[in-house]
N, C-alpha and C. Protein backbone atom coordinates (compact mmCIF):
# COMPACT_ATOMS: atom_id res chain seq x y z
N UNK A 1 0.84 -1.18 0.00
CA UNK A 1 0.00 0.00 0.00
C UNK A 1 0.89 1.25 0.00
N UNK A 2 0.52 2.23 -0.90
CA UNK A 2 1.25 3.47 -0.70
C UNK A 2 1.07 4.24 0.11
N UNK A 3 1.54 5.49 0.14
CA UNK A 3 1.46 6.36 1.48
C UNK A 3 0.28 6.98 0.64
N UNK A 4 0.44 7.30 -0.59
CA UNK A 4 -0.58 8.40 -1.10
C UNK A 4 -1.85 7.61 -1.15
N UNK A 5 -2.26 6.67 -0.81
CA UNK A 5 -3.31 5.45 -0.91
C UNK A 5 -4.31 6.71 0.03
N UNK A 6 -3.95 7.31 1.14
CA UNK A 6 -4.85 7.94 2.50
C UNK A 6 -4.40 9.27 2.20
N UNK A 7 -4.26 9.88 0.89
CA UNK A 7 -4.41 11.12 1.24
C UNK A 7 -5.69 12.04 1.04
N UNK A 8 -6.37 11.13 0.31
CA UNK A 8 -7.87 11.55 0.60
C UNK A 8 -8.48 11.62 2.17
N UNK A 9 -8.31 10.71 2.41
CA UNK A 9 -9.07 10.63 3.95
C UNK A 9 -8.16 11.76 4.64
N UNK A 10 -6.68 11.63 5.07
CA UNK A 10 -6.01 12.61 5.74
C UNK A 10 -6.68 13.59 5.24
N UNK A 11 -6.51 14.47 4.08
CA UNK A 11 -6.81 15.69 3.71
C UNK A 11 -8.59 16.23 4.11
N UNK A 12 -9.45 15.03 4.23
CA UNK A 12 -10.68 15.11 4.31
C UNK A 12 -10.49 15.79 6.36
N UNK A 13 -9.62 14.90 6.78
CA UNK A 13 -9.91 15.15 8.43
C UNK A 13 -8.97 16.71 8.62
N UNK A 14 -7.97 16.94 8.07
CA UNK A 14 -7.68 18.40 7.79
C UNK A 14 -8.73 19.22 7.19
N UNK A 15 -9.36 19.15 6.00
CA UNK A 15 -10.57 20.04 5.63
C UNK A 15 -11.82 20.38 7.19
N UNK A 16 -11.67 19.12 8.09
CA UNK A 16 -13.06 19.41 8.90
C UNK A 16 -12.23 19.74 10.02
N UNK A 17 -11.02 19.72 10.53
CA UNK A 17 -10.81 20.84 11.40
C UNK A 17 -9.80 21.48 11.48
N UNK A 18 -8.49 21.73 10.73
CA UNK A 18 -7.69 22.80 10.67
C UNK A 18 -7.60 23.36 9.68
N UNK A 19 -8.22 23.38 8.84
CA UNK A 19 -8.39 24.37 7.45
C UNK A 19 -9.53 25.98 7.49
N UNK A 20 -8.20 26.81 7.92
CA UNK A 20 -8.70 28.18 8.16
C UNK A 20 -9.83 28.71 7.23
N UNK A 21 -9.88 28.40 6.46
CA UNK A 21 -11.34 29.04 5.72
C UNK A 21 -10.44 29.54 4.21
N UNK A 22 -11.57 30.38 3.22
CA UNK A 22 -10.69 30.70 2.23
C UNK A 22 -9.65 31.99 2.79
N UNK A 23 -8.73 32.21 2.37
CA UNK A 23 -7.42 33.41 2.14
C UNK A 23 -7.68 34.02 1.05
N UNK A 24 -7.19 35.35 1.21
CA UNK A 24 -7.22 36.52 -0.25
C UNK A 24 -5.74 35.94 -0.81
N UNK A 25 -5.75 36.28 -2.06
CA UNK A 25 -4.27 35.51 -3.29
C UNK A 25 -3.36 36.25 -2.62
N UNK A 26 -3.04 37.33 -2.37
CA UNK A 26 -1.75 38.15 -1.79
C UNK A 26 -1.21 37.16 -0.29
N UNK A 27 -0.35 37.12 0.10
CA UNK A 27 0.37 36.33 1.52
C UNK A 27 0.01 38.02 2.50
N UNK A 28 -1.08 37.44 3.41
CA UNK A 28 -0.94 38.48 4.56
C UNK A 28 -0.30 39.17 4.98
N UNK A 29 1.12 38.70 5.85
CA UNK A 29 2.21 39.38 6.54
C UNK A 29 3.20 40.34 5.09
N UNK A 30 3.02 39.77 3.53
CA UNK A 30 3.85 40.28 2.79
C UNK A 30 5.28 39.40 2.78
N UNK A 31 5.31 38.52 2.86
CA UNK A 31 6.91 37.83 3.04
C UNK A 31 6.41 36.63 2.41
N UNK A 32 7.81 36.30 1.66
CA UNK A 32 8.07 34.99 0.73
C UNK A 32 9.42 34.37 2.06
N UNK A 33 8.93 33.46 2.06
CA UNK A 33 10.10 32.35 2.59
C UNK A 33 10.74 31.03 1.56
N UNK A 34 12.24 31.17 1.24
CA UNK A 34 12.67 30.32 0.46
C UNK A 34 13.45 29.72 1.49
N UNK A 35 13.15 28.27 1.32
CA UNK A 35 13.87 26.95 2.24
C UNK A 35 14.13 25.75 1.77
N UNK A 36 15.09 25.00 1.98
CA UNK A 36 15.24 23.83 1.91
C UNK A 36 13.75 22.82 1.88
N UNK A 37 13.89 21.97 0.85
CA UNK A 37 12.48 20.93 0.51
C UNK A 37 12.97 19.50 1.53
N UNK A 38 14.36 19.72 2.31
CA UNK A 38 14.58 18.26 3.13
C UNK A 38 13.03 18.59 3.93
N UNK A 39 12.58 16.59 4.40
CA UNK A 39 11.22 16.84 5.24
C UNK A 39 11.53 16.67 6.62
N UNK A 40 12.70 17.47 6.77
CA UNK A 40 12.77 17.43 8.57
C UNK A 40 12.92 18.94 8.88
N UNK A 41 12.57 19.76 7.85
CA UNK A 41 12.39 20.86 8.00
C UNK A 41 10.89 21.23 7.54
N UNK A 42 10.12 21.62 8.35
CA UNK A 42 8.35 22.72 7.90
C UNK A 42 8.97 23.90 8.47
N UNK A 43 9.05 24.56 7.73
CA UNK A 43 9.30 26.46 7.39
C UNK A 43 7.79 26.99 8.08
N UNK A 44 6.48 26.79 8.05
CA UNK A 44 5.52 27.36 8.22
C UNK A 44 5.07 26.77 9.80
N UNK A 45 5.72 25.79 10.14
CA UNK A 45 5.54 25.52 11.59
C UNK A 45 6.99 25.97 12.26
N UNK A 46 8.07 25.97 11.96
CA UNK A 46 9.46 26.56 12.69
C UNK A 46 9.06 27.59 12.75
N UNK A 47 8.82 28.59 11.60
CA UNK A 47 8.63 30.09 12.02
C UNK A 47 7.24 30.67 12.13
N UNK A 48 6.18 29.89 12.50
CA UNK A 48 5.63 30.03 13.13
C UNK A 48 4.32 31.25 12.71
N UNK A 49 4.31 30.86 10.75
CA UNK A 49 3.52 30.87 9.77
C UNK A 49 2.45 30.28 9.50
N UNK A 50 1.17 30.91 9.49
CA UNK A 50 0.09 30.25 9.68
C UNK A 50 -0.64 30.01 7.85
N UNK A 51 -1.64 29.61 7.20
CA UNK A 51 -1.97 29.41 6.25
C UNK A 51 -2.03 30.92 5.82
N UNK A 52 -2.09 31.38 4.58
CA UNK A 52 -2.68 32.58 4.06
C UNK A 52 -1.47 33.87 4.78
N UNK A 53 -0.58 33.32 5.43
CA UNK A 53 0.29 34.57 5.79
C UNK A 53 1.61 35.10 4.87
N UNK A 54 2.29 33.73 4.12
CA UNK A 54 3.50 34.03 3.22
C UNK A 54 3.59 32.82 1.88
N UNK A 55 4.39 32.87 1.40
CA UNK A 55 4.40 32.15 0.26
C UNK A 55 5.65 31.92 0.79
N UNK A 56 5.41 30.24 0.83
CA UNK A 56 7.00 28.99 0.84
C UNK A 56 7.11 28.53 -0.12
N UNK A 57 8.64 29.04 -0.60
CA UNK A 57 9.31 28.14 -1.61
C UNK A 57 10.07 26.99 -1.59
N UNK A 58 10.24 26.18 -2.24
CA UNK A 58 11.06 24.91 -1.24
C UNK A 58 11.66 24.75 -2.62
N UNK A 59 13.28 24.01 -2.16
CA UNK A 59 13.93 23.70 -3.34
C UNK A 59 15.02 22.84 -2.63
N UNK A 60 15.65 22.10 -3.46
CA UNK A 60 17.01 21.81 -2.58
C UNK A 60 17.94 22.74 -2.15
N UNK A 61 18.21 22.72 -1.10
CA UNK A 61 19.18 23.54 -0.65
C UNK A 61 18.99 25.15 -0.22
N UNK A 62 17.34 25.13 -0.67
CA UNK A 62 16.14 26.29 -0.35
C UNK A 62 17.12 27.46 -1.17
N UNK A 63 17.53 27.11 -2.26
CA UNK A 63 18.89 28.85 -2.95
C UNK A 63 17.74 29.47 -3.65
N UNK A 64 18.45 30.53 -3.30
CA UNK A 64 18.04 31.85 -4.08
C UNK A 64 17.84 31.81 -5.79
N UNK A 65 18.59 31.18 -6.47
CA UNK A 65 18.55 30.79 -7.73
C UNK A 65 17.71 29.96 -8.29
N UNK A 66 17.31 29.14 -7.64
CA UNK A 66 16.40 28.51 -8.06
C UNK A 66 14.88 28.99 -7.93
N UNK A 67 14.94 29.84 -6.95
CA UNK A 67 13.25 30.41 -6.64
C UNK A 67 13.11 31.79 -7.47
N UNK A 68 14.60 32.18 -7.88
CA UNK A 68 14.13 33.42 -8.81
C UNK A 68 12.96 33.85 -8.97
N UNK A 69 12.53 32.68 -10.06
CA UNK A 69 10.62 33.03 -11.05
C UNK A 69 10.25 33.08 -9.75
N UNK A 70 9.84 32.63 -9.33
CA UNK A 70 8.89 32.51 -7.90
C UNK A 70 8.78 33.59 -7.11
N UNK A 71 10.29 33.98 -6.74
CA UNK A 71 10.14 35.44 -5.74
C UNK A 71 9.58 36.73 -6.52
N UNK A 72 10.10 36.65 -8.05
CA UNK A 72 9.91 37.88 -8.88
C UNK A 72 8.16 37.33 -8.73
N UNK A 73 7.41 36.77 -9.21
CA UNK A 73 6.22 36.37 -9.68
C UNK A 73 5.79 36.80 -7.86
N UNK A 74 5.84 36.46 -6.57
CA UNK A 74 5.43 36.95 -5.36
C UNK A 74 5.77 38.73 -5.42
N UNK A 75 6.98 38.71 -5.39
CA UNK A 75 6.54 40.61 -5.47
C UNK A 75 5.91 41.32 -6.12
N UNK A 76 5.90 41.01 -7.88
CA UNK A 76 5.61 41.61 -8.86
C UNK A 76 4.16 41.74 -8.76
N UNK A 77 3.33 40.51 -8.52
CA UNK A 77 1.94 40.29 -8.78
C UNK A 77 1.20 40.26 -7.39
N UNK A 78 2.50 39.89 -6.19
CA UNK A 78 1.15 39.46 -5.30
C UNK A 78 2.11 40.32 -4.16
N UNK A 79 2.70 41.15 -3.75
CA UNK A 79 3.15 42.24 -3.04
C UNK A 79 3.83 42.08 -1.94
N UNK A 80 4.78 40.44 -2.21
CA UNK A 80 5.63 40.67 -1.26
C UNK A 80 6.61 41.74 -0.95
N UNK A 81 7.20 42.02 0.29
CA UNK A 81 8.07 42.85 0.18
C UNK A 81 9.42 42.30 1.22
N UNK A 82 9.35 41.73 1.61
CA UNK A 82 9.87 40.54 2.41
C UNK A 82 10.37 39.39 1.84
N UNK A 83 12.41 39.30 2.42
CA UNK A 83 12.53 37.60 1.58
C UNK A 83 12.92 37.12 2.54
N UNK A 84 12.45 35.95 3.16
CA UNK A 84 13.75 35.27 4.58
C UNK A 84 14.61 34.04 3.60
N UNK A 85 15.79 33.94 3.39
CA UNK A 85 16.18 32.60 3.09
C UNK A 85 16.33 31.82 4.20
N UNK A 86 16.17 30.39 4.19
CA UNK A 86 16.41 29.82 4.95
C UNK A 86 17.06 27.73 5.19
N UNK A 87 18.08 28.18 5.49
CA UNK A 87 19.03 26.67 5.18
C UNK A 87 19.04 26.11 6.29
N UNK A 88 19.71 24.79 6.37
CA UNK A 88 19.93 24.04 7.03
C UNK A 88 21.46 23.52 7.86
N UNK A 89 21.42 22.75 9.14
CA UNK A 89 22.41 22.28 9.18
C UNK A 89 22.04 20.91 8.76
N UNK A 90 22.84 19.98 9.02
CA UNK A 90 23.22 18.56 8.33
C UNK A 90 22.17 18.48 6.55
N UNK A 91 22.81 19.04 5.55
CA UNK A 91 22.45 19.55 4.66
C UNK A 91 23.05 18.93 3.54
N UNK A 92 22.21 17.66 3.00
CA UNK A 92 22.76 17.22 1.74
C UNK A 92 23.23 18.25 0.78
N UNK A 93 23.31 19.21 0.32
CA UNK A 93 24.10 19.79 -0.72
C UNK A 93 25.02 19.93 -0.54
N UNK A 94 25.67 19.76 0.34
CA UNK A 94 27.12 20.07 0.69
C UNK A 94 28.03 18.80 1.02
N UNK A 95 27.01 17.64 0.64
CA UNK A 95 27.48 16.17 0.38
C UNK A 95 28.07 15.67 -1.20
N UNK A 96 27.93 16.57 -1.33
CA UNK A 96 28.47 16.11 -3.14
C UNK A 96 28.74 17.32 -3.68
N UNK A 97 29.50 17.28 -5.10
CA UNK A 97 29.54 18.26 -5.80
C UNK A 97 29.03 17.74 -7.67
N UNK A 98 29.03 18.42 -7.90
CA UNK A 98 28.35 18.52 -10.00
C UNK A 98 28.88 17.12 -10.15
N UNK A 99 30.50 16.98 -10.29
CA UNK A 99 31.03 16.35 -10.94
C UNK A 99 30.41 14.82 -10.08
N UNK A 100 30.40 14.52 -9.15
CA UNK A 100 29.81 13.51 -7.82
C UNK A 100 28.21 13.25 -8.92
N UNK A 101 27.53 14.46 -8.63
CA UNK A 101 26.13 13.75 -9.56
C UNK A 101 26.09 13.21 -10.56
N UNK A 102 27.07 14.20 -11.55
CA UNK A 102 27.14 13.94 -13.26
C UNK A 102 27.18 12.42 -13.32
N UNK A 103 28.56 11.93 -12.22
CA UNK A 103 28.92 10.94 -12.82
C UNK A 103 27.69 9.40 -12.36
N UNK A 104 27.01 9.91 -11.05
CA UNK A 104 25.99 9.10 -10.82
C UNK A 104 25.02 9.02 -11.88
N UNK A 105 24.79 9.98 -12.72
CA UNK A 105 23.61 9.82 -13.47
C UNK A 105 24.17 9.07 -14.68
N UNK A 106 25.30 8.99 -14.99
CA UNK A 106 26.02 8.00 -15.51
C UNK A 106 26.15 7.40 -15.34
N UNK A 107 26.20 6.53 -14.61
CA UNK A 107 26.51 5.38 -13.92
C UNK A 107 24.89 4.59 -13.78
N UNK A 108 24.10 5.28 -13.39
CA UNK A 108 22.91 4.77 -12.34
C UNK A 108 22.00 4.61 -14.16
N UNK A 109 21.88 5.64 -14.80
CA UNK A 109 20.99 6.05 -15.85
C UNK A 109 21.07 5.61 -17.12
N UNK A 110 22.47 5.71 -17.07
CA UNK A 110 23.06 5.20 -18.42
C UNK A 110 22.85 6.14 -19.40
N UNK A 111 23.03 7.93 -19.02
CA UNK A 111 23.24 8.78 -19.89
C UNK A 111 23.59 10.25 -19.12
N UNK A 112 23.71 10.72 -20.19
CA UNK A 112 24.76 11.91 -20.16
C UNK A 112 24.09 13.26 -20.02
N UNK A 113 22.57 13.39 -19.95
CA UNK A 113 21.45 14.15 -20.09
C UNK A 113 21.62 15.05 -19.36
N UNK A 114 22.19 14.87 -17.56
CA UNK A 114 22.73 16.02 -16.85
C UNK A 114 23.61 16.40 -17.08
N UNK A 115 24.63 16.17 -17.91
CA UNK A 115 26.33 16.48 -17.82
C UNK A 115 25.55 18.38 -17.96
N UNK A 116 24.97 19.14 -18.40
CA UNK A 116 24.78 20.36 -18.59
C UNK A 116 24.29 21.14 -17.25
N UNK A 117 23.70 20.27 -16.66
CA UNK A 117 22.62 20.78 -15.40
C UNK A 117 23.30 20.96 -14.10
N UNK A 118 23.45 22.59 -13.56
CA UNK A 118 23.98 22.55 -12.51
C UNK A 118 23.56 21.96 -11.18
N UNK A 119 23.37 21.55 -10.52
CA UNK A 119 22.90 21.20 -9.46
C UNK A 119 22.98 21.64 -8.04
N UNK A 120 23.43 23.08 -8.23
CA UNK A 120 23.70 24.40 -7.09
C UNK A 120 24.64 23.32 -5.61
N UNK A 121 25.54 22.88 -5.63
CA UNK A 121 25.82 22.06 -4.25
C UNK A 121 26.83 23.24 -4.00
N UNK A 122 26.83 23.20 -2.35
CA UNK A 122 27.47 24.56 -1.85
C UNK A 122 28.48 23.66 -0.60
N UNK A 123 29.78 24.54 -0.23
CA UNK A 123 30.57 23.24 0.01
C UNK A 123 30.52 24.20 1.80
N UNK A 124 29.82 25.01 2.18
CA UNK A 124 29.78 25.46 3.54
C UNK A 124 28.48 26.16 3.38
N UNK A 125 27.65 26.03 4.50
CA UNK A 125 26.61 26.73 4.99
C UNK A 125 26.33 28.05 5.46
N UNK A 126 26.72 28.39 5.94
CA UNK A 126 26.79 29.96 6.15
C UNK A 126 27.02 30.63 5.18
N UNK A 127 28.08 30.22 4.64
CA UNK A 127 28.86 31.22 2.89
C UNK A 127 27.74 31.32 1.67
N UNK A 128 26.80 29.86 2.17
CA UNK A 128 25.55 29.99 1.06
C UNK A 128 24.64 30.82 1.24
N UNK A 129 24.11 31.03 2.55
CA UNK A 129 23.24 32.34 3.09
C UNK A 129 23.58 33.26 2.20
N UNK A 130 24.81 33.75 3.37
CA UNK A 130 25.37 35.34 2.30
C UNK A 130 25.37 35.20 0.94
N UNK A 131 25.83 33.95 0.41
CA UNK A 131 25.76 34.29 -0.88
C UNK A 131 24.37 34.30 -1.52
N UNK A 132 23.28 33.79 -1.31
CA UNK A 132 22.19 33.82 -1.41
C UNK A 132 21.68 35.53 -1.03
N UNK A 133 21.85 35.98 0.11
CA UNK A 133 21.38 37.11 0.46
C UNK A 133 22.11 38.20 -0.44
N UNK A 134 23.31 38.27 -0.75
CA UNK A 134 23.84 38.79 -2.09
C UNK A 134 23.79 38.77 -3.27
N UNK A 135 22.97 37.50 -3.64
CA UNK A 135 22.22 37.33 -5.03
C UNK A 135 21.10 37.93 -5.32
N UNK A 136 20.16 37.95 -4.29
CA UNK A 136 19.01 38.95 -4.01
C UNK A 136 19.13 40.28 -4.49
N UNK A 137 19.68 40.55 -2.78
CA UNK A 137 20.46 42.03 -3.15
C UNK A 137 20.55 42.90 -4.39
N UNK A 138 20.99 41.63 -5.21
CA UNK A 138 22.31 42.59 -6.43
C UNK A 138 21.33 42.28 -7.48
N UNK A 139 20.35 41.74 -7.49
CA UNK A 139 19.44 40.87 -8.69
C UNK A 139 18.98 42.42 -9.63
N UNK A 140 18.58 42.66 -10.59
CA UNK A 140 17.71 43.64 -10.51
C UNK A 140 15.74 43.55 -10.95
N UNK A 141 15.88 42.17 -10.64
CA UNK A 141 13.85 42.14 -10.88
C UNK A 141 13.61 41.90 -9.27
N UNK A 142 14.53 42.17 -8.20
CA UNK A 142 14.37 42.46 -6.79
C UNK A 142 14.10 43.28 -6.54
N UNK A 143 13.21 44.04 -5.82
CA UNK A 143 12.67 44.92 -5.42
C UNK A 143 14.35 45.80 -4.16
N UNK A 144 14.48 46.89 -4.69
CA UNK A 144 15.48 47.37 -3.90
C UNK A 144 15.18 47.65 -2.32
N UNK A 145 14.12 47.91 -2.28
CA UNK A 145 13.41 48.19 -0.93
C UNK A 145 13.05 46.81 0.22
N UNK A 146 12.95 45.66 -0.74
CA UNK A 146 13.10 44.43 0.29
C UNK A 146 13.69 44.42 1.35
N UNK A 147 13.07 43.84 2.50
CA UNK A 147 14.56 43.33 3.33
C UNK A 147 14.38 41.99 3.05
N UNK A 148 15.82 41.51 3.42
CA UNK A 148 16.29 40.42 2.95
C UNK A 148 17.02 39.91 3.91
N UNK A 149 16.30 38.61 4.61
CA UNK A 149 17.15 38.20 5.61
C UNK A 149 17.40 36.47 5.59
N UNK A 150 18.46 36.46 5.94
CA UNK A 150 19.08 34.72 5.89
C UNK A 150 19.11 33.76 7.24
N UNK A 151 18.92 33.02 7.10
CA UNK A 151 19.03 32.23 8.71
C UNK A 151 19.52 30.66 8.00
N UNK A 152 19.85 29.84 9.13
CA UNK A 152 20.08 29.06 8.88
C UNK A 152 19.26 27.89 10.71
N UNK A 153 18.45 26.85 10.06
CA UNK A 153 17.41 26.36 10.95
C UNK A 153 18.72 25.53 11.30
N UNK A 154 18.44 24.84 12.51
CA UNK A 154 19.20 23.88 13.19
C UNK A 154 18.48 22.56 13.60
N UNK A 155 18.85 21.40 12.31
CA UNK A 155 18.05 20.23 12.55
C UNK A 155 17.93 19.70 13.82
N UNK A 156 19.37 19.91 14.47
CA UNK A 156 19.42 19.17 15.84
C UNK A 156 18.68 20.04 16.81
N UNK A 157 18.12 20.96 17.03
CA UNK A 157 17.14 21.46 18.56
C UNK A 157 16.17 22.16 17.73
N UNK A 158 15.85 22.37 16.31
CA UNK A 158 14.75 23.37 15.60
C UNK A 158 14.58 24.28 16.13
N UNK A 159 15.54 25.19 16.32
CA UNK A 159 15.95 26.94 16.74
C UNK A 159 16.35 27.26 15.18
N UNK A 160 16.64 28.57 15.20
CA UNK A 160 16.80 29.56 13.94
C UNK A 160 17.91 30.53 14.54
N UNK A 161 18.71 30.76 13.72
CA UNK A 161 20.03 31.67 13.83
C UNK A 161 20.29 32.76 12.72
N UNK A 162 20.47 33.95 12.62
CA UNK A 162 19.87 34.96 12.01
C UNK A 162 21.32 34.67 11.61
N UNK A 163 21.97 34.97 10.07
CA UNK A 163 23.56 34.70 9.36
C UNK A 163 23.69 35.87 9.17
N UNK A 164 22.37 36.84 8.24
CA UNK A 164 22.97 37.85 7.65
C UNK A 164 21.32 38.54 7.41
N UNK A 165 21.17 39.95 7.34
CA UNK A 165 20.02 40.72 7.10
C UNK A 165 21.15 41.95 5.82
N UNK A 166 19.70 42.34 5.17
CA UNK A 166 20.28 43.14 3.71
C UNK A 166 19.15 43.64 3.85
């Protein structure tokens, strides 16, 4: 049996008692949160984000580069003004590098289809914040007036540590 076998029923017992009602399309508070997609991290229960308040992006390694469309498409259309990035410690991207994947997908796939595809792996945590919070920053479909702040969550006690604000 799969897991997705009960996501009707789960989702049915969420619809009848923690599903806040409808939300207006804009995120309430005004803030986009980009985070890591590992599932030992929820961004909207750590920081303590309720439905209808921000727009979560999730990606590996939660980078700035990859949510680009996403953050531009939240400010542009729906009025964020707010970015938190937010990473991890014990953080697969920093378990491998390009050349480490390329050659798995070679190996495992039996083709060469990624040899082009970066796969953003960052070889220290903190340095990715800033550099993330400096990609922002310097972008120009970023809103100059954002603030822009970085943290990095801590798998081992689920506290938050502020790296860098812009």
């Amino acid at each position: 049996m799969s897991y997705s076998d009960g996501f009707a029923e789960r989702n049915a017992a969420f619809a009848a008692t923690a599903f806040p009602g409808p939300q207006p399309l804009p995120p309430a508070k005004h803030i986009a949160v980009v985070a890591c997609m590992d599932a030992r991290l929820d961004p909207r229960k750590a920081l303590g984000i309720e439905i209808g308040d921000a727009h979560v992006i999730a990606n590996a390694g939660g980078l700035a580069k990859d949510a680009l469309r996403s953050l531009i498409i939240s400010q542009q259309l729906l009025g964020t003004r707010e970015i938190h990035i937010v990473h991890h410690t014990d953080c697969g991207m920093v378990t491998f590098t390009n050349d480490v994947l390329h050659a798995k997908l070679v190996s495992d796939l039996h083709t060469h289809a990624g040899d082009n595809i970066d796969f953003l792996p960052f070889p220290e945590l903190e340095a990715s914040v800033r550099d993330d919070v400096a990609f922002l920053r310097g972008h120009e479909l970023i809103l100059k007036e954002s603030k822009i702040v970085g943290w990095v969550y801590q798998i081992e006690d689920g506290k938050v540590r502020k790296v860098v604000e812009a």
